[in-house]
Structures are given as structure tokens and as C-alpha cells.
C-alpha atoms as a PDB file:
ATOM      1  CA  UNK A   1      -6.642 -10.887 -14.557  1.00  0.00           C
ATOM      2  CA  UNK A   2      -5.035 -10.435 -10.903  1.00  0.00           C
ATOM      3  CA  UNK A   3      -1.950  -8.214 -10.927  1.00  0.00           C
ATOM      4  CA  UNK A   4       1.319 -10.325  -9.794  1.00  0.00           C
ATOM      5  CA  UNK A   5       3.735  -7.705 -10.065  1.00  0.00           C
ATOM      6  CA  UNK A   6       4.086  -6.261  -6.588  1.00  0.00           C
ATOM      7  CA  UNK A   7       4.526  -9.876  -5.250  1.00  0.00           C
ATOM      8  CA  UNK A   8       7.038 -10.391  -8.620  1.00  0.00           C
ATOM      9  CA  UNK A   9       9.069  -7.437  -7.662  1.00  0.00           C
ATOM     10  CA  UNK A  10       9.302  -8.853  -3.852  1.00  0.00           C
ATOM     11  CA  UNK A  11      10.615 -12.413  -5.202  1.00  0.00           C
ATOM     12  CA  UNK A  12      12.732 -11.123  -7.293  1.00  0.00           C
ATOM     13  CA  UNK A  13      14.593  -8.758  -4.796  1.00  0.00           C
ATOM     14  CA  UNK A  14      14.304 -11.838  -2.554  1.00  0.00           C
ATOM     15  CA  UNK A  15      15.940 -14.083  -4.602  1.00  0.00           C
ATOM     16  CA  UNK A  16      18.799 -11.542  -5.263  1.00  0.00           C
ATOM     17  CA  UNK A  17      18.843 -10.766  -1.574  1.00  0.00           C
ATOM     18  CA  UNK A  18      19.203 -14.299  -0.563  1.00  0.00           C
ATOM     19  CA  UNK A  19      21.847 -15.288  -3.077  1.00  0.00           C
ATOM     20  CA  UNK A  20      24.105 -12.618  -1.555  1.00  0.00           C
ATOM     21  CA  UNK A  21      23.476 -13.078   1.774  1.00  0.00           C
ATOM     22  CA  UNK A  22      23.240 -16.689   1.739  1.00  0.00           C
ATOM     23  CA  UNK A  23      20.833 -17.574   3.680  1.00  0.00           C
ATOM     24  CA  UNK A  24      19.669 -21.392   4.166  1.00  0.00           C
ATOM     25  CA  UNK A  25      16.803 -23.442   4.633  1.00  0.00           C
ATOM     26  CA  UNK A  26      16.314 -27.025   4.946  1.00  0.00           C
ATOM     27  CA  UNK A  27      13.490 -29.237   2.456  1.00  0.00           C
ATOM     28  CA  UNK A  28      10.917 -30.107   4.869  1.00  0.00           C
ATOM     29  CA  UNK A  29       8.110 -31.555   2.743  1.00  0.00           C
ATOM     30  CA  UNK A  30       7.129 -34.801   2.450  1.00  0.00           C
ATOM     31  CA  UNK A  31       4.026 -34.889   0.526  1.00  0.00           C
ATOM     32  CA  UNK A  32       3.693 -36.167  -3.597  1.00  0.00           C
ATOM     33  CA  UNK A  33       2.950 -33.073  -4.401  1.00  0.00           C
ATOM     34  CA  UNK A  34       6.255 -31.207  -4.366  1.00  0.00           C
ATOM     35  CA  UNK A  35      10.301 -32.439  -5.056  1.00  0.00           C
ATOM     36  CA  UNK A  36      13.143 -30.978  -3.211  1.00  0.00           C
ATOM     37  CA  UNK A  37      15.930 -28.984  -5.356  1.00  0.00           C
ATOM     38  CA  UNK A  38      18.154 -31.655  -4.263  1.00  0.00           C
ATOM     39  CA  UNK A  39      15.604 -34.784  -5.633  1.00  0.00           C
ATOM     40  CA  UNK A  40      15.519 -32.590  -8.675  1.00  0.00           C
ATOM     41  CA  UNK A  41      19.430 -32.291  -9.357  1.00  0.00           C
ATOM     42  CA  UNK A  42      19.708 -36.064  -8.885  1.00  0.00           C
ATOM     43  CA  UNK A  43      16.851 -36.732 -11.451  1.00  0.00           C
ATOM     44  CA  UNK A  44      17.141 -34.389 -13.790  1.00  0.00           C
ATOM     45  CA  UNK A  45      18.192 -36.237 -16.810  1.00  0.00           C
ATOM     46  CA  UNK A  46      14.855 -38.320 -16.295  1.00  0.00           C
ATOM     47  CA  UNK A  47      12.268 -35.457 -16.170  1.00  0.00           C
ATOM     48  CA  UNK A  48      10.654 -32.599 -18.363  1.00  0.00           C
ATOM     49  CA  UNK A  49      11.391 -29.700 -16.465  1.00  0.00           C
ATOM     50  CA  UNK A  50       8.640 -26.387 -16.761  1.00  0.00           C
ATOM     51  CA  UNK A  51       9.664 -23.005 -16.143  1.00  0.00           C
ATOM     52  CA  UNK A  52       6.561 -21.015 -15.796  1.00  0.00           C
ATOM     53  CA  UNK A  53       8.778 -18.068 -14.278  1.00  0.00           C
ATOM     54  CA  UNK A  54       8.380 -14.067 -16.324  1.00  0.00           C
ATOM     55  CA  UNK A  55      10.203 -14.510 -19.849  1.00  0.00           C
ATOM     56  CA  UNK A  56      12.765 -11.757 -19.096  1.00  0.00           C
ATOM     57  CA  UNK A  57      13.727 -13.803 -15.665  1.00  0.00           C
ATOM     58  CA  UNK A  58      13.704 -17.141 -17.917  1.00  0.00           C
ATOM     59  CA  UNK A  59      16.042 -15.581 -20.129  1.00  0.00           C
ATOM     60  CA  UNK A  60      18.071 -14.411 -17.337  1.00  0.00           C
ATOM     61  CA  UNK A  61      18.872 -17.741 -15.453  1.00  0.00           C
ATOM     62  CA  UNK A  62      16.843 -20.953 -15.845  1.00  0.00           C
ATOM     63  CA  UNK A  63      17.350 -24.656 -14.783  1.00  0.00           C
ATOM     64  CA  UNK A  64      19.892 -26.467 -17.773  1.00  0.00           C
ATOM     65  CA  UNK A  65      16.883 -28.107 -20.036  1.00  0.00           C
ATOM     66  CA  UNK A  66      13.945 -26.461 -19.098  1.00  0.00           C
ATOM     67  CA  UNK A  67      10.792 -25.796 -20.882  1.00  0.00           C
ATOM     68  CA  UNK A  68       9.508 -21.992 -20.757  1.00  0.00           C
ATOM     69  CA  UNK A  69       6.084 -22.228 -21.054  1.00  0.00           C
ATOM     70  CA  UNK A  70       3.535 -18.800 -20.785  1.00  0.00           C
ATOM     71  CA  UNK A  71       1.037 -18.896 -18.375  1.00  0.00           C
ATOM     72  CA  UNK A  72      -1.740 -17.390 -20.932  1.00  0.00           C
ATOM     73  CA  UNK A  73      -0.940 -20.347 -23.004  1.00  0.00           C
ATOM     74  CA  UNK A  74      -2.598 -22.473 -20.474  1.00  0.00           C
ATOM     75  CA  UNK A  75      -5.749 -19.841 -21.013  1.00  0.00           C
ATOM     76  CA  UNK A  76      -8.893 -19.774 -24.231  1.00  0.00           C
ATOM     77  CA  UNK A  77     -11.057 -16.569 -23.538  1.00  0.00           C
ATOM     78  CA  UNK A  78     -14.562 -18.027 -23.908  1.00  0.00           C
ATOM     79  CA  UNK A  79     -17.783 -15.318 -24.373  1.00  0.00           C
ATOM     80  CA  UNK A  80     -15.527 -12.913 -22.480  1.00  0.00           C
ATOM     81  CA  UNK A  81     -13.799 -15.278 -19.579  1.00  0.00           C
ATOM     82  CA  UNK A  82     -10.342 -15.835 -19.351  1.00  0.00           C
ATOM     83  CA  UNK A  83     -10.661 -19.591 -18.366  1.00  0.00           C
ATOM     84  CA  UNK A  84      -9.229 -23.057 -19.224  1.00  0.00           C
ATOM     85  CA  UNK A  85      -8.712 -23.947 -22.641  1.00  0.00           C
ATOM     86  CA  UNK A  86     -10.469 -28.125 -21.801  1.00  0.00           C
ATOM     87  CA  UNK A  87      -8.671 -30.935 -22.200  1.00  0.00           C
ATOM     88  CA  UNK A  88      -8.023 -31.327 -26.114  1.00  0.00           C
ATOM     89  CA  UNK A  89      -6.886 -27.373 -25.898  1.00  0.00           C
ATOM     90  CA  UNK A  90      -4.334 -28.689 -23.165  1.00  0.00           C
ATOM     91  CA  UNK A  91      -3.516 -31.845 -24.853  1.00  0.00           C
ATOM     92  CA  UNK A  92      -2.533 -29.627 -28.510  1.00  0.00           C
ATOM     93  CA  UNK A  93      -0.559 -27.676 -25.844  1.00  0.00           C
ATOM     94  CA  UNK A  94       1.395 -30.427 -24.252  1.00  0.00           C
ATOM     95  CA  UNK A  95       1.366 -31.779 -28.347  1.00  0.00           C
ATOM     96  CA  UNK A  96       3.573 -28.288 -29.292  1.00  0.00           C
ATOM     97  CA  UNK A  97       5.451 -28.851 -25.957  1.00  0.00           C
ATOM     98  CA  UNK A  98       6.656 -32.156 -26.913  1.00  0.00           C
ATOM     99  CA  UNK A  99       5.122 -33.517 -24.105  1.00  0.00           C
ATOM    100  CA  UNK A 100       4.766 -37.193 -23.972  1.00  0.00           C
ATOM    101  CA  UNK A 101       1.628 -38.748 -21.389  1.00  0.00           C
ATOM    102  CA  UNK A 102       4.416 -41.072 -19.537  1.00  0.00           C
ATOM    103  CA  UNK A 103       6.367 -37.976 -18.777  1.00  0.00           C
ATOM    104  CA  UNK A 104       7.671 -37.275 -15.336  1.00  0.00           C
ATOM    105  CA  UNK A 105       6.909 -33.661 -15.458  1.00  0.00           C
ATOM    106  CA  UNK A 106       8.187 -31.106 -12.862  1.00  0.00           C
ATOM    107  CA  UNK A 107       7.278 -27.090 -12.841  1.00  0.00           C
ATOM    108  CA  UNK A 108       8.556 -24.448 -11.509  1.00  0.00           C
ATOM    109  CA  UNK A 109       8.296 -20.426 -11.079  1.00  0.00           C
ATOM    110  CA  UNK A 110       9.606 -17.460  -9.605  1.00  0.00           C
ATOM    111  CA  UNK A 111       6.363 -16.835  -7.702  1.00  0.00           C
ATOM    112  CA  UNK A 112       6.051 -19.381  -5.454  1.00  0.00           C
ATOM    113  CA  UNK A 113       4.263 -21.728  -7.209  1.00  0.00           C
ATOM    114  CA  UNK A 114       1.844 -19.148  -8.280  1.00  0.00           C
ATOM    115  CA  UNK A 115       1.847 -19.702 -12.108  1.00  0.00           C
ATOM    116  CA  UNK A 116       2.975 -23.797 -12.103  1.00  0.00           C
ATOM    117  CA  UNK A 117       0.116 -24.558  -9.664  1.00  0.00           C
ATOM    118  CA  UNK A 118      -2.664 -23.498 -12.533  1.00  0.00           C
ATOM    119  CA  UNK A 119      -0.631 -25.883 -14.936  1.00  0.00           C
ATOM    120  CA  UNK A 120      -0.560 -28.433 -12.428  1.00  0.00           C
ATOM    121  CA  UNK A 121      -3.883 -28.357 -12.247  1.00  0.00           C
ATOM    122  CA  UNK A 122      -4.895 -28.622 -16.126  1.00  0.00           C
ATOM    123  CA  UNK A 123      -2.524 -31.788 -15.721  1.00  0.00           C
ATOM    124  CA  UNK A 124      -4.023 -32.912 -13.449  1.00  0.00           C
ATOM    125  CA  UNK A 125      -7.545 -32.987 -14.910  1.00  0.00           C
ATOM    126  CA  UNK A 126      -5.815 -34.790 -17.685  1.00  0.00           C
ATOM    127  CA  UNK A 127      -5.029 -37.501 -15.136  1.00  0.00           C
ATOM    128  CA  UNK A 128      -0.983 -37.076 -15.406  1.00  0.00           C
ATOM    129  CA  UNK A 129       0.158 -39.791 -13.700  1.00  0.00           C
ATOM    130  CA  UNK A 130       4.643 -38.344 -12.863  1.00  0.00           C
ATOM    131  CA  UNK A 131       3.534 -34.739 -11.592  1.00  0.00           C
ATOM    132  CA  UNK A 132       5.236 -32.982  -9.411  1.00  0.00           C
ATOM    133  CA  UNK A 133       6.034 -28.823  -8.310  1.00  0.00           C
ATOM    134  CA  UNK A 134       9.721 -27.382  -7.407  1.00  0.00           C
ATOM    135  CA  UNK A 135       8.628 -26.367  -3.572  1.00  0.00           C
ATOM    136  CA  UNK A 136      10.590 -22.619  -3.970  1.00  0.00           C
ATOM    137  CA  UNK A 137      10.959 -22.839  -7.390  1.00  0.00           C
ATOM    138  CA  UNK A 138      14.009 -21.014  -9.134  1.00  0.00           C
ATOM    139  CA  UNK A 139      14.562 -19.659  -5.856  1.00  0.00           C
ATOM    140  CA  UNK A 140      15.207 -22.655  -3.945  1.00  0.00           C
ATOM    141  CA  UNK A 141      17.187 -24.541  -7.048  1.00  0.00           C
ATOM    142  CA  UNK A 142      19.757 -21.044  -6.519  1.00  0.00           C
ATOM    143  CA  UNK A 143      19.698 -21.064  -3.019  1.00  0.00           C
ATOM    144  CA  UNK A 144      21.055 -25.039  -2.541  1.00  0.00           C
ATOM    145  CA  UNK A 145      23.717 -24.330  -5.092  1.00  0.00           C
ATOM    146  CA  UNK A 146      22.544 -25.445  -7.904  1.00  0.00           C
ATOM    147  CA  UNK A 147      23.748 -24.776 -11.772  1.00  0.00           C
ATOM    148  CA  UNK A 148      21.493 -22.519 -14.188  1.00  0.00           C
ATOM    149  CA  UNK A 149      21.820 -20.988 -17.277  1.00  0.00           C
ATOM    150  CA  UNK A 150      20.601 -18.656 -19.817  1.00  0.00           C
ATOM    151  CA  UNK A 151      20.866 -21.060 -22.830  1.00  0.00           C
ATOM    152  CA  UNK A 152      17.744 -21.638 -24.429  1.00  0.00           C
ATOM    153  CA  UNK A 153      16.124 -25.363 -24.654  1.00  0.00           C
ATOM    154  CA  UNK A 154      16.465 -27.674 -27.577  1.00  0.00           C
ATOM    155  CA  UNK A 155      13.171 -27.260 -29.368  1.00  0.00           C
ATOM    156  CA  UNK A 156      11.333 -30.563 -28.924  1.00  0.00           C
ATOM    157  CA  UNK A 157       9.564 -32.007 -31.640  1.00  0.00           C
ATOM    158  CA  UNK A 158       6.082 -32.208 -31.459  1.00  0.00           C
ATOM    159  CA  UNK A 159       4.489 -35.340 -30.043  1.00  0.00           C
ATOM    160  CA  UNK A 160       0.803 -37.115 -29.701  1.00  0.00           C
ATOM    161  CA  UNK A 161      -0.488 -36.088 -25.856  1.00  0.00           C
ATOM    162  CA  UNK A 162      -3.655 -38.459 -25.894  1.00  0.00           C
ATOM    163  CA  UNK A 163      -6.705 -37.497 -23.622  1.00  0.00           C
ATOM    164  CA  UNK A 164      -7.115 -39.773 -21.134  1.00  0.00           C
ATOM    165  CA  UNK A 165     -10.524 -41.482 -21.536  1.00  0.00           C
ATOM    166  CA  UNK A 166     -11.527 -41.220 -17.838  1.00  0.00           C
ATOM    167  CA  UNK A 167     -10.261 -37.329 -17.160  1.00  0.00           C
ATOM    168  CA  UNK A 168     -10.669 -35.879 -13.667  1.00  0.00           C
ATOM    169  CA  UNK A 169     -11.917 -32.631 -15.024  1.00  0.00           C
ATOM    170  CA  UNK A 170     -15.627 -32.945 -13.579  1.00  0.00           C
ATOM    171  CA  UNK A 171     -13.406 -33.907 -10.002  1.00  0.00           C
ATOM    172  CA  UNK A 172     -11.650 -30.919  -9.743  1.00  0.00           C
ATOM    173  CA  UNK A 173     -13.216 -28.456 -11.764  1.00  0.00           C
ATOM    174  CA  UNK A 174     -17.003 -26.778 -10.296  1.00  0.00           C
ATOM    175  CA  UNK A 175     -19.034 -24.381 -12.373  1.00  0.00           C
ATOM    176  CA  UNK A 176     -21.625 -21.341 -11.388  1.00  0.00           C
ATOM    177  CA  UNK A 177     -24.548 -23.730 -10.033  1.00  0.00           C
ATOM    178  CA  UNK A 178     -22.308 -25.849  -8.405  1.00  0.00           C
ATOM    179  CA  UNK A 179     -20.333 -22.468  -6.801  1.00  0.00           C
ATOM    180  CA  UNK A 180     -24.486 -21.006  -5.805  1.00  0.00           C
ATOM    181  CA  UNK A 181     -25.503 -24.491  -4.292  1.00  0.00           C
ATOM    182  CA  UNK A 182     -22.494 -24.766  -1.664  1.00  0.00           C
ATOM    183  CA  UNK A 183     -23.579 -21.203  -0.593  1.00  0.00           C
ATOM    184  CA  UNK A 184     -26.213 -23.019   1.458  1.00  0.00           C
ATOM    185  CA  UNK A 185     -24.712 -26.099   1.643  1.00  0.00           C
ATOM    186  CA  UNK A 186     -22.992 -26.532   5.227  1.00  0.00           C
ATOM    187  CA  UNK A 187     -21.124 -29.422   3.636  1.00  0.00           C
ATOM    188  CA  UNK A 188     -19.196 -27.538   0.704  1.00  0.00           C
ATOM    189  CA  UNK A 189     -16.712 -25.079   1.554  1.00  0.00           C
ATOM    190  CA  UNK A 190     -15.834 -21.842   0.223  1.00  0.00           C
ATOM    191  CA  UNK A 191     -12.876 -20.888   0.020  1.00  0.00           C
ATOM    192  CA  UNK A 192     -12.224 -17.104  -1.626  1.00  0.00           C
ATOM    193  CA  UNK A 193      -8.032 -16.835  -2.217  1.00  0.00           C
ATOM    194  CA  UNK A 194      -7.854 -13.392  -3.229  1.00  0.00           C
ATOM    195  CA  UNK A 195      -6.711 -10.260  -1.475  1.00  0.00           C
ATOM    196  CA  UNK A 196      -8.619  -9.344   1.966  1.00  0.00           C
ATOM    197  CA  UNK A 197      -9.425  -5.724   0.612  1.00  0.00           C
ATOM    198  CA  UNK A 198     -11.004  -7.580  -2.856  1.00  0.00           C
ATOM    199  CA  UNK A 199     -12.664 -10.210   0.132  1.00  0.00           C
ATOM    200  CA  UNK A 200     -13.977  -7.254   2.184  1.00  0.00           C
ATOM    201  CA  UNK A 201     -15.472  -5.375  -1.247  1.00  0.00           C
ATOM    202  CA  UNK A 202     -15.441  -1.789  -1.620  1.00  0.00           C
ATOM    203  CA  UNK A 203     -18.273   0.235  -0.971  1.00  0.00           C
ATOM    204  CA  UNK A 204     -17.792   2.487  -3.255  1.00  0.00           C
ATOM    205  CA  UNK A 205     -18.049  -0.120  -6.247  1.00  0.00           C
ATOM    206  CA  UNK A 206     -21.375  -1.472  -7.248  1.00  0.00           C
ATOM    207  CA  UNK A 207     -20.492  -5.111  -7.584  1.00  0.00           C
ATOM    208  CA  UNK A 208     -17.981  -6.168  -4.520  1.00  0.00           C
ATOM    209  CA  UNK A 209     -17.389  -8.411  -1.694  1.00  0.00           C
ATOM    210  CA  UNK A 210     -16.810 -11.806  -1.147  1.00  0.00           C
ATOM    211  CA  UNK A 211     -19.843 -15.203  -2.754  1.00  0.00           C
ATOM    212  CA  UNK A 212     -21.904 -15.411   0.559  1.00  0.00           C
ATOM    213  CA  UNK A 213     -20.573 -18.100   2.968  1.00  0.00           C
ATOM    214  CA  UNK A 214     -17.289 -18.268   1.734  1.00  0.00           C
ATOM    215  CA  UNK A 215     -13.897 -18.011   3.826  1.00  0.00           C
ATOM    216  CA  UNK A 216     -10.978 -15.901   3.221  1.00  0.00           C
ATOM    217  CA  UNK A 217      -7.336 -17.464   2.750  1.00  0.00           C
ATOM    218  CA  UNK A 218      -5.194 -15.359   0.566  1.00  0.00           C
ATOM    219  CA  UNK A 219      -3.160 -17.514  -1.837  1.00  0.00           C
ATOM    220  CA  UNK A 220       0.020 -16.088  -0.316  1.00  0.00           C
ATOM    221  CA  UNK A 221      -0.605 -17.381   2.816  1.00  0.00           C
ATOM    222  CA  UNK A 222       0.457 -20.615   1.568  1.00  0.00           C
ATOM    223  CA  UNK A 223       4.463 -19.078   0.378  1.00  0.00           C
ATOM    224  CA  UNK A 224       6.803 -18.400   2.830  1.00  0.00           C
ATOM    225  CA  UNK A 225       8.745 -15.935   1.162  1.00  0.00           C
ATOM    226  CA  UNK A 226      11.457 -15.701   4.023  1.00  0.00           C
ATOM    227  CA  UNK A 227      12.241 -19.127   3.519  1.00  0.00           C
ATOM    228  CA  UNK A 228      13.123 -19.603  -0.240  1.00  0.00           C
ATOM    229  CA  UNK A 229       9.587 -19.299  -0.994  1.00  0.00           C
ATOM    230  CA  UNK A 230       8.853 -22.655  -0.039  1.00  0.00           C
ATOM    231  CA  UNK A 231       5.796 -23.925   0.954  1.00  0.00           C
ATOM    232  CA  UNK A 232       4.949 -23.221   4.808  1.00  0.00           C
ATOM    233  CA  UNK A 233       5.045 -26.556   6.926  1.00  0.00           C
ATOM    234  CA  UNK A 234       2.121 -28.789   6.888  1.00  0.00           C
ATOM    235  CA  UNK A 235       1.668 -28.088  10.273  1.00  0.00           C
ATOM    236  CA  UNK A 236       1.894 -24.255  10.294  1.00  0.00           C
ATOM    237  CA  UNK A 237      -0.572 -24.452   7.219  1.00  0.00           C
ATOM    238  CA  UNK A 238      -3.506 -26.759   9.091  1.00  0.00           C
ATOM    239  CA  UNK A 239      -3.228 -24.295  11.993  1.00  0.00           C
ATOM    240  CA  UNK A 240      -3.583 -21.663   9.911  1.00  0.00           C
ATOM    241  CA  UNK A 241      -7.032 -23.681   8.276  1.00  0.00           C
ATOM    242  CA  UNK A 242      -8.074 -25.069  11.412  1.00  0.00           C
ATOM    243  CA  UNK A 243      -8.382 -21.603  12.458  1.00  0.00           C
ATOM    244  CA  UNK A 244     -10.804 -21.360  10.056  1.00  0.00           C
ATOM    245  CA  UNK A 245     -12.638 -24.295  10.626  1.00  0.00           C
ATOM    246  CA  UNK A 246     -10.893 -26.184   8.344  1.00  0.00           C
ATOM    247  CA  UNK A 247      -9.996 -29.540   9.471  1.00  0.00           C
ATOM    248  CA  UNK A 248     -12.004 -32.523   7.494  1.00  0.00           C
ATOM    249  CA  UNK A 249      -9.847 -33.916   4.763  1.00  0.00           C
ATOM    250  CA  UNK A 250     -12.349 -35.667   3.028  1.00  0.00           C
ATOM    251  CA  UNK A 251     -15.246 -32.284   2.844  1.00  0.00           C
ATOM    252  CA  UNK A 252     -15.639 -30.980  -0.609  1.00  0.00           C
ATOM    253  CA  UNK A 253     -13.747 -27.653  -1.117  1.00  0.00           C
ATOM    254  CA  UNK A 254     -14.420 -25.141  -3.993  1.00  0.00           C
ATOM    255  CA  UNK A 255     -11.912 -22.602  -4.285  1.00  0.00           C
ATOM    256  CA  UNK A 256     -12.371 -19.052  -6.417  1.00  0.00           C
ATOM    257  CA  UNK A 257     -10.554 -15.701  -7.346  1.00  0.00           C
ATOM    258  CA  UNK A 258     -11.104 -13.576 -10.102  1.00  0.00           C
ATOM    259  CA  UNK A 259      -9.767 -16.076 -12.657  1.00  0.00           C
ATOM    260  CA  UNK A 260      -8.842 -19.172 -11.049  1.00  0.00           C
ATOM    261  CA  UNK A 261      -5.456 -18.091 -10.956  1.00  0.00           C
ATOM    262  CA  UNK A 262      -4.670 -17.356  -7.759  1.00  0.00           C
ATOM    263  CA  UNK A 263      -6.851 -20.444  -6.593  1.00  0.00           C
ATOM    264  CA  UNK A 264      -5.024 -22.638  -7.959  1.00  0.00           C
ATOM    265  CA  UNK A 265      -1.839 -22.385  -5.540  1.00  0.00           C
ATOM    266  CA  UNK A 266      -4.339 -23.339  -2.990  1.00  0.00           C
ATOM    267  CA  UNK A 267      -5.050 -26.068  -4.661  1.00  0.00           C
ATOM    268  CA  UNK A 268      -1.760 -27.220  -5.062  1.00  0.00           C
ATOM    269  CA  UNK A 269      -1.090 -26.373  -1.114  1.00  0.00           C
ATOM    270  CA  UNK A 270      -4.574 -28.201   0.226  1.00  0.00           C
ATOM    271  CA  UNK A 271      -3.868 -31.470  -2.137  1.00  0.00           C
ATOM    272  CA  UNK A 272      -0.172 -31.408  -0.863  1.00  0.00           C
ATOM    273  CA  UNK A 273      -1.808 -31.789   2.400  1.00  0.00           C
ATOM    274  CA  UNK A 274      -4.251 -34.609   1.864  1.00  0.00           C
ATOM    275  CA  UNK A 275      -7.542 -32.820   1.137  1.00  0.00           C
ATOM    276  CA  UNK A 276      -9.332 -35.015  -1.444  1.00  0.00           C
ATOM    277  CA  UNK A 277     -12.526 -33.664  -2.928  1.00  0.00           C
ATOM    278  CA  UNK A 278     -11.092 -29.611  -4.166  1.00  0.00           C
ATOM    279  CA  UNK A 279     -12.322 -28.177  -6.644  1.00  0.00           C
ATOM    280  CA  UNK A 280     -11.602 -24.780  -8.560  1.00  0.00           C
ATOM    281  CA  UNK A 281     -14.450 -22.743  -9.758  1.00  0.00           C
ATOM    282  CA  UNK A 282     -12.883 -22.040 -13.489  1.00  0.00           C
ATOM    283  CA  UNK A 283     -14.668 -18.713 -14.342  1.00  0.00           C
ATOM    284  CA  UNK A 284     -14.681 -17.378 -10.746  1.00  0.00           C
ATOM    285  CA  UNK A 285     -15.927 -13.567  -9.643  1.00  0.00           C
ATOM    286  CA  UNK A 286     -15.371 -12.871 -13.500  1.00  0.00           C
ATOM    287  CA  UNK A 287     -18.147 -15.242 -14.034  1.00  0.00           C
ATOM    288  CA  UNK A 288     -20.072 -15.010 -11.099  1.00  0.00           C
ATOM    289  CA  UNK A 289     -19.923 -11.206 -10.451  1.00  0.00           C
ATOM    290  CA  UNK A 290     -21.539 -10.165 -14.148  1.00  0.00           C
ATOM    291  CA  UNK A 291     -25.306 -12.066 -12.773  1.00  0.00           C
ATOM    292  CA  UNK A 292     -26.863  -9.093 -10.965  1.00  0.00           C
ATOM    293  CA  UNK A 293     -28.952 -11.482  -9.322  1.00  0.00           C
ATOM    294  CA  UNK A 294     -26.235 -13.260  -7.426  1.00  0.00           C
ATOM    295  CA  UNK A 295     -25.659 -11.939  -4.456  1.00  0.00           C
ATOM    296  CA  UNK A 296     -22.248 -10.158  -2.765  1.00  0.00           C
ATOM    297  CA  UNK A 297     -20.937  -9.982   0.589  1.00  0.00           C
ATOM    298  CA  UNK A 298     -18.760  -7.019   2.071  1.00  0.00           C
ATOM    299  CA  UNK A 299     -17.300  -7.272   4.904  1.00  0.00           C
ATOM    300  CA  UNK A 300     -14.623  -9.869   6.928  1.00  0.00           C
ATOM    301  CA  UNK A 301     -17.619 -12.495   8.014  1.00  0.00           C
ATOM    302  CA  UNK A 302     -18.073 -14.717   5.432  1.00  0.00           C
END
């Protein structure tokens, strides 16, 4: 499992920063994808709020109501993978949550969307129709203003979620052959989100490197952590893509990391932007790397 707590430590000393200093920043998305702090405060009272944020920070300071939820909740280890539990895993989940289907859910983090954007996915394969992320999370509801606390949430009583009958798990989820066929497949793009030293490989390592064909764009790229940790523009973040070729809205996308987990805020970011066919590779280099007979690329060229 990637190792958050560099990039923890930096939001945290962010957040602090910022809420002494008090510096500003203006909403500036538009898409369906993410709410504004301010949309949230007005709709509060209608919405099951998430906090996907570290325990110890939850316990700290949290939006009035919300829901702490663990992001290894959200994972079932399978014949040694750390990958998504499937739908009636999520839908017992949701169940214990007290999580109805016609919910209006929002969720939030302290890492930029890091941890909510894998739960917005699993929702999202259950075809949740009210979903939405905080854009900044915890650190934009502080920085407009806004009340927290550190009392804990009602416990909710346990409810019936109901998997949908037509899921979008197939949509946005792609497995090992599909991940091997877009290596050739000038159509399908691969996108790797993890670190550029884990991209480039180390040559010291047996198995490293980067699934053939694949392009780099480090999940972080997405955050702009001198802005509340906010989502960049739309604009700043289809220069960034077109300057890797990235353009088409409608070509199919598979995204990877070790776990998933880091892929997932790219998901989040490239469906906020209009992208329709992306897909996460569930088991990722954890999967992929233990076949000998698949191959691995070091280097920056994809």
C-alpha cells in the first residue's frame, strides 16, 4: 500500500499554516463532480457528509454531522491483493453506515481528495445517483470560515443499501487482460499515477518500471496544495494532459498505481473534467508486477 504520510504531514502543516495566516482562495469549479464549502454550509442539513480524513485529525476537528469512515474499510484482500471489496461488500458497508441509495452523499479528506476519490469511485460503480467531493476538503471548509467540531456523530442505524441491478462496475473498473491489451492498443490510454522515481523503476530491483506504453501523471499533480488543496483549474489541468497527448474526451483511459489508490484521485480529477470512458485497473502493479512474463519499463518514455 502507497505511503501517504509525507504528503499527510505537508497538509496538515498547510492547513495549520493557512488558518493562521489566512490566506484566501476563491471556488472556481464548476463541474458535478465537486461542491464548494460554501454549497456545502447551505445544504448541509440535506446531505450525508463522509470524512475519510486520518482518525486522530477526525477526532481533532470534523464537519458538525459527519460520518468517519476508514479507508481500508472500503478494501477485501483477495489471494494476496488489497483490492475492492465488489458491490454487495460495498453495499453491507454503506448497510453499517446507515447509508440510504437516495442519499445525497458528499466526502471529504485531509489529503486532497486522496482517500474520498477511491470511495467515490466504489459509489460510483454502484450507480449513486447524489455524489459529490468537498474540492479542498477539511481544508477548504476551515479556510472559508466555516464551524467544526470534535463531537462524535450520532450512530446511524443500520439501513438496506440495495445493489443496483444495472451497476457500472464493468464501466469503470479494467482487469489484467484488459490492462495487457491497451499496451498495444493506440486507442486505450495508460495512464501510471504513481511517483516518477516508482514510474522510472529502479535498477537495482528486479521487478520495476512503469506497464509498457503507459504515461506518467502523478496523482498530486491534480491538488494544488497552495490553494486550499483544491483541485487545479480545468484549464491548468488539460494543459497539463494535453502536454501529454491527452486531449480526446471520449478515448478510453485505464488508470493504475500500486493499489488503485492513488488512481483513483485521477479519476475523480479526469471525470470532473468530462472524460467519459476511465477506468481503474483494481489490482494494479500489485497484480500485474507478480507475472514474470509481463513485461516492465524503466525509464521516463513510456
Amino acid at each position: 500500500m502507497f505511503s501517504h504520510s509525507k504528503f499527510q504531514n505537508s497538509s496538515i502543516f498547510a492547513l495549520i499554516f493557512m488558518m493562521f495566516f489566512g490566506i484566501n482562495s476563491a471556488y472556481a469549479s464548476t463541474s458535478n463532480v465537486f461542491v464548494s464549502p460554501s454549497w456545502l454550509k447551505k445544504n448541509l442539513s440535506e446531505v450525508t457528509v463522509i470524512d475519510m480524513s486520518d482518525k486522530t485529525n477526525f477526532q481533532k476537528f470534523h464537519i458538525p454531522g459527519a460520518l468517519w469512515v476508514n479507508y481500508n474499510w472500503l478494501i477485501k484482500p483477495q489471494n494476496g491483493l488489497a483490492v475492492s471489496g465488489g458491490e454487495n461488500y460495498m453495499a453491507d458497508v454503506l448497510s453499517q453506515l446507515g447509508i440510504n441509495n437516495t442519499d445525497h452523499i458528499v466526502i471529504y479528506d485531509d489529503m486532497g481528495g486522496l482517500n474520498a476519490s477511491r470511495l467515490y469511485w466504489e459509489l460510483s460503480k454502484l450507480n449513486h445517483k447524489k455524489l459529490s467531493l468537498l474540492d479542498g476538503g477539511i481544508v477548504s471548509w476551515v479556510l472559508a470560515g466555516n464551524k467544526v467540531t470534535q463531537t462524535p456523530p450520532k450512530r446511524p442505524n443500520r439501513t438496506l443499501y440495495k445493489v443496483p441491478a444495472k451497476s457500472l462496475t464493468n464501466k469503470l473498473t479494467a482487469d489484467k487482460i484488459e490492462t495487457i491489451a491497451a499496451i498495444k492498443d493506440p486507442q486505450t490510454i495508460l495512464i501510471d499515477t504513481r511517483s516518477k522515481a516508482e514510474y522510472e523503476g529502479n535498477p537495482k530491483e528486479k521487478r520495476s518500471g512503469h506497464i509498457p506504453s503507459a504515461l506518467w501523471f502523478e496523482w498530486s499533480m491534480s491538488v494544488n496544495t497552495k490553494d486550499g488543496f483544491k483541485q487545479y483549474s480545468d484549464d491548468e489541468l488539460m494543459n497539463s494532459l494535453r502536454a501529454k497527448s491527452i486531449s480526446n474526451l471520449e478515448q478510453p483511459i485505464i488508470l493504475y498505481c500500486n493499489t488503485a489508490h492513488r488512481a483513483s484521485r485521477v479519476f475523480t480529477m479526469l471525470k470532473s473534467l468530462g472524460f467519459k470512458d476511465v477506468r481503474l485497473y483494481d489490482a494494479s502493479i500489485q497484480e500485474y508486477s507478480i507475472d514474470k512474463t509481463l513485461p516492465l519499463k524503466r525509464g521516463a518514455q513510456p
